[in-house]
C-alpha atoms as a PDB file:
ATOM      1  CA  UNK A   1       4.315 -13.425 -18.905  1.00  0.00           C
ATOM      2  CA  UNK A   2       6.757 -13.904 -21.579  1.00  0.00           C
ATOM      3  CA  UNK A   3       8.375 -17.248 -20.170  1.00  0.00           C
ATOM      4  CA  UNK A   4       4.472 -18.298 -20.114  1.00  0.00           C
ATOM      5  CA  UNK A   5       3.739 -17.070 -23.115  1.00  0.00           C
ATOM      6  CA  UNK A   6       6.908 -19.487 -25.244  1.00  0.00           C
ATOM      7  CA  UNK A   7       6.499 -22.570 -23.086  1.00  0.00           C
ATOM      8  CA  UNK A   8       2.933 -22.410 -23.743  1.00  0.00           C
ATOM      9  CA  UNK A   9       3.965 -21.898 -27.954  1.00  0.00           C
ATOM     10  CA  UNK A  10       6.671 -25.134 -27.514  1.00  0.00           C
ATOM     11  CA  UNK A  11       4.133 -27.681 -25.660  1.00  0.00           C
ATOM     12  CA  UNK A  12       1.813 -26.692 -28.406  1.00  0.00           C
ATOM     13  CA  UNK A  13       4.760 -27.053 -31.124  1.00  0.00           C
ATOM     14  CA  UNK A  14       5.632 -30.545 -29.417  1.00  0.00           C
ATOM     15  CA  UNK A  15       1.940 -31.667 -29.573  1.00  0.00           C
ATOM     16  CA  UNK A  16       1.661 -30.781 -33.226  1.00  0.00           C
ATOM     17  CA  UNK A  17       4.783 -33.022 -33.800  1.00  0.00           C
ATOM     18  CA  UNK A  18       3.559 -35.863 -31.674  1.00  0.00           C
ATOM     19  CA  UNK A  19       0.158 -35.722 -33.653  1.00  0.00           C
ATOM     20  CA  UNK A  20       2.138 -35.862 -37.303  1.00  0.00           C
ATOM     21  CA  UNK A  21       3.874 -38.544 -35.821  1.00  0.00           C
ATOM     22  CA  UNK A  22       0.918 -40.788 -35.045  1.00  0.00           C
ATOM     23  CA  UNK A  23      -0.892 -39.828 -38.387  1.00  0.00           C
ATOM     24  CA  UNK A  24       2.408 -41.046 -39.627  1.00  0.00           C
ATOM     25  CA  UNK A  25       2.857 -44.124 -37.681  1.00  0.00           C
ATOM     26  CA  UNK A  26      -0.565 -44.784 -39.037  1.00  0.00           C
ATOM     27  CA  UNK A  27      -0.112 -44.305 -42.294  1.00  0.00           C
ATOM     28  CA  UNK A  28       3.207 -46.898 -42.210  1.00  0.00           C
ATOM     29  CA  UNK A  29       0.691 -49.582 -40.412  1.00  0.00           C
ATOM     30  CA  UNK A  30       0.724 -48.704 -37.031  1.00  0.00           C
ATOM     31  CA  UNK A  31      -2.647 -48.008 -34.277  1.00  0.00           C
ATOM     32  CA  UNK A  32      -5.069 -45.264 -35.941  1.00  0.00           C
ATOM     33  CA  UNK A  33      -4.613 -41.382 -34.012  1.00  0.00           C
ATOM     34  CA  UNK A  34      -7.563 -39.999 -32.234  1.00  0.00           C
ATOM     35  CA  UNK A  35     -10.659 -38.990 -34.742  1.00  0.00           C
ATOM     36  CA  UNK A  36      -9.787 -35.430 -33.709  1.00  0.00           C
ATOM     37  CA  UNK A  37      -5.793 -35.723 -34.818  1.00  0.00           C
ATOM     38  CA  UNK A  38      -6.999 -37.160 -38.216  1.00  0.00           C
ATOM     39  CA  UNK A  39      -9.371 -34.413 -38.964  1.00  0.00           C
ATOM     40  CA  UNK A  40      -7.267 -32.132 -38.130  1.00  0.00           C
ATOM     41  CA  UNK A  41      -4.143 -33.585 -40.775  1.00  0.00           C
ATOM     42  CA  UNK A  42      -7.231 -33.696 -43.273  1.00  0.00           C
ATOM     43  CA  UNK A  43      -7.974 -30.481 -43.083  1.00  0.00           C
ATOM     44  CA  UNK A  44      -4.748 -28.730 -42.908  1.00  0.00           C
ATOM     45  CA  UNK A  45      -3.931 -30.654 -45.941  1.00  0.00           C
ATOM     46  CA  UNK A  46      -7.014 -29.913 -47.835  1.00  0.00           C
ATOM     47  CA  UNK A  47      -6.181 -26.052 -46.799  1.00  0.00           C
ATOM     48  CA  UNK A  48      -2.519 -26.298 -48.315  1.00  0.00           C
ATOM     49  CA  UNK A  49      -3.880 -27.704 -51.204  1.00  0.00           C
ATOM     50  CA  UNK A  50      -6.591 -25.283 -52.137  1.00  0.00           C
ATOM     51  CA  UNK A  51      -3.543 -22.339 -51.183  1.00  0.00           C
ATOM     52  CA  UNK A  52      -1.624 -24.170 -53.445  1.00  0.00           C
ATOM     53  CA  UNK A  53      -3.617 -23.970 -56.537  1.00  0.00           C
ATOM     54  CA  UNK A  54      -6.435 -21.332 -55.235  1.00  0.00           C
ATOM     55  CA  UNK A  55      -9.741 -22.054 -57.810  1.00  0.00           C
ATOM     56  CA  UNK A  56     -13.057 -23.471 -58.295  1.00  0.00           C
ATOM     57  CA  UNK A  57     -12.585 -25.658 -60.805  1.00  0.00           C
ATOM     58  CA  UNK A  58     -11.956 -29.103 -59.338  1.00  0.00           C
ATOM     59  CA  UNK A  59     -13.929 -30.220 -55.306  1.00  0.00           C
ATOM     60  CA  UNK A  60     -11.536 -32.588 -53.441  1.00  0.00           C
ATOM     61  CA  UNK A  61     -13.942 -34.722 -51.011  1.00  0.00           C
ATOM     62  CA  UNK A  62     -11.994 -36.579 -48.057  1.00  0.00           C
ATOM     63  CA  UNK A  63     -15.371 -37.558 -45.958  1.00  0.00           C
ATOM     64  CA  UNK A  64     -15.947 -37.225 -43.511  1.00  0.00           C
ATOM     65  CA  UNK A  65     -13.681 -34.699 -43.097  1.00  0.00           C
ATOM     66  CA  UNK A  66     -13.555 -32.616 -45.704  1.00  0.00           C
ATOM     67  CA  UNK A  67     -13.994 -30.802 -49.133  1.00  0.00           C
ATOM     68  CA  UNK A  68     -12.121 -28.184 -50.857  1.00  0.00           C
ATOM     69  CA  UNK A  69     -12.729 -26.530 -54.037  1.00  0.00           C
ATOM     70  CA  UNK A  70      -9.374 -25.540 -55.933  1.00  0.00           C
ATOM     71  CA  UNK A  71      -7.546 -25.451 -59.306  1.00  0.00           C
ATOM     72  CA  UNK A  72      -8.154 -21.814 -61.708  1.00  0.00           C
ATOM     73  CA  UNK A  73     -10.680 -22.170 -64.417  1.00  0.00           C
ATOM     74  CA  UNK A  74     -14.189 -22.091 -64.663  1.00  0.00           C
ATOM     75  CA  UNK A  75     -15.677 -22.082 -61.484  1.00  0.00           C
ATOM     76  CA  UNK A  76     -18.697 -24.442 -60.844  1.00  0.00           C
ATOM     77  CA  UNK A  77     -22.285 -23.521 -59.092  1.00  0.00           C
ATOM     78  CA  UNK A  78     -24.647 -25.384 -58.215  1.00  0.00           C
ATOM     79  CA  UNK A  79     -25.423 -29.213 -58.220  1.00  0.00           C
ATOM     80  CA  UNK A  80     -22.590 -31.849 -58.537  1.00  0.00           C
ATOM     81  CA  UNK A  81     -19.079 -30.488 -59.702  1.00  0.00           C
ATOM     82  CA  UNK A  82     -18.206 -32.279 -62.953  1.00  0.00           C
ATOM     83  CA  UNK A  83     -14.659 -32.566 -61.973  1.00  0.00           C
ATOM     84  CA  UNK A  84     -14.279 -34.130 -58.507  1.00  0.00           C
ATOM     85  CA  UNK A  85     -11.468 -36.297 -56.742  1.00  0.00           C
ATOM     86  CA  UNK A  86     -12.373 -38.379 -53.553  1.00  0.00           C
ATOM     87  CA  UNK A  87     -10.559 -40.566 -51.149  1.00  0.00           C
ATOM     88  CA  UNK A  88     -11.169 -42.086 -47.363  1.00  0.00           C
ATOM     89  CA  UNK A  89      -8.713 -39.937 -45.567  1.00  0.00           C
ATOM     90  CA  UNK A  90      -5.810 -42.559 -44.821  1.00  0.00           C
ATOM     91  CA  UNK A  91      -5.787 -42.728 -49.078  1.00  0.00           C
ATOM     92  CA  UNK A  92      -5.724 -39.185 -49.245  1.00  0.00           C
ATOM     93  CA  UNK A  93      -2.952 -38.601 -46.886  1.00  0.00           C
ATOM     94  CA  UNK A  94      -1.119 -41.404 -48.088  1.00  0.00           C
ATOM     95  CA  UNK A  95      -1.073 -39.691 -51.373  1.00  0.00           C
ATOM     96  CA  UNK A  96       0.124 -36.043 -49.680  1.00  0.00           C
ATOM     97  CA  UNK A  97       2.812 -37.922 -48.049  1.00  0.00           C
ATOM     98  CA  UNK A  98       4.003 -39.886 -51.162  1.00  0.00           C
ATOM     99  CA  UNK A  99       3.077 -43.081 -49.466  1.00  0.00           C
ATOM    100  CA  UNK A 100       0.616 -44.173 -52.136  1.00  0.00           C
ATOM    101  CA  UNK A 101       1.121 -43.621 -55.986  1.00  0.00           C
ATOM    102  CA  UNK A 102      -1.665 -41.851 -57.739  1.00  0.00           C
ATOM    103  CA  UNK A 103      -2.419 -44.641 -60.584  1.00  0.00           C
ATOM    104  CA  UNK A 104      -2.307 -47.345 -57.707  1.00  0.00           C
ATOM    105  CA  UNK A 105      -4.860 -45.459 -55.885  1.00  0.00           C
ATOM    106  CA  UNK A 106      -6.893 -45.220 -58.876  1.00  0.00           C
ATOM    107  CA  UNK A 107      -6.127 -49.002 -60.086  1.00  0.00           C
ATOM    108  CA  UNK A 108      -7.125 -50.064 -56.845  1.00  0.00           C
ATOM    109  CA  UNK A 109     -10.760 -48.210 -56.513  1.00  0.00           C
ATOM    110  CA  UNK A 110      -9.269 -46.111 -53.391  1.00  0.00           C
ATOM    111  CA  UNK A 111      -9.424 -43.047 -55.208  1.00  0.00           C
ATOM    112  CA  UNK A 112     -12.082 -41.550 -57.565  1.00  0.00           C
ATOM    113  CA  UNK A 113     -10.846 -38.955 -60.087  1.00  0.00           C
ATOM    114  CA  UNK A 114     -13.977 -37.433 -62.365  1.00  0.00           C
ATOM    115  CA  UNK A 115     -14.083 -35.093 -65.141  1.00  0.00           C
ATOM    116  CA  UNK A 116     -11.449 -33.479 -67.466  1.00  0.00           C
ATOM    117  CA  UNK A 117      -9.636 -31.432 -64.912  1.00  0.00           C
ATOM    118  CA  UNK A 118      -9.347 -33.511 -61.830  1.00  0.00           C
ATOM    119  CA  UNK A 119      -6.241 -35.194 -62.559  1.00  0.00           C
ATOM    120  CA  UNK A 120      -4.508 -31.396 -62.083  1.00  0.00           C
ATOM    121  CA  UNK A 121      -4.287 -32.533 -58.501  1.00  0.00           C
ATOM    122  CA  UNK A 122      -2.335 -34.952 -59.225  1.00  0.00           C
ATOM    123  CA  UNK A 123       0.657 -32.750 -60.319  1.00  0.00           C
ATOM    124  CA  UNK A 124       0.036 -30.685 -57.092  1.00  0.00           C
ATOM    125  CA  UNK A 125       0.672 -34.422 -55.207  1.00  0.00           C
ATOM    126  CA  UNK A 126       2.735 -34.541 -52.821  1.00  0.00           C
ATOM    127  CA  UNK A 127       2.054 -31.770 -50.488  1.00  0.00           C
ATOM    128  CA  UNK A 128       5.511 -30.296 -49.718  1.00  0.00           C
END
């Protein structure tokens, strides 16, 4: 049951690799990963983020993937945050993975940054 039990934990390990690889791959030009691979590095990213700086203060929006509120401070309610940072999710993970400069995101209308607080995820940027 044990021998099971590891090979079963390495082909999962080894699929997790080949799946950053291909987000990867992507993100240097190559053929888009499954839908399912992309949500997946969206999400996971999202989640490291909002563990990094754990708050309310600032929504990160990847759609369609994804939304996480983070950052300490006041925490918002109801209606439209008034600090908010969005990005299509090969911007986003460009910007996790230090492919993509914050200000050239920004310059080039890839990435939305609104209200007072949401450039504190920029200093969180990259995720390592």
């Amino acid at each position: 049951m044990v021998r099971v039990l590891r090979a079963s934990v390495a082909a999962v390990a080894g699929a997790v690799e080949g799946e950053l690889a291909a987000v990867l791959a992507w993100l240097d030009g190559g053929p888009a990963p499954e839908r399912s691979v992309l949500r997946a590095a969206v999400k996971e990213s999202l989640a490291a983020l909002a563990a990094a700086a754990p708050g309310r203060s600032v929504e990160v929006r990847v759609p369609p993937f994804g939304a996480v509120q983070c950052i300490s401070g006041l925490r918002h309610g109801r209606g439209t945050p008034p600090n908010v940072v969005e990005a299509d999710p090969k911007t986003w993970l460009s910007l996790v993975t230090a492919r993509l400069d914050w200000d050239e995101a920004q310059r080039t209308g890839r990435l939305s940054a609104s209200g007072s607080r949401s450039g504190e995820v920029r200093r969180l940027l990259p995720l390592t």
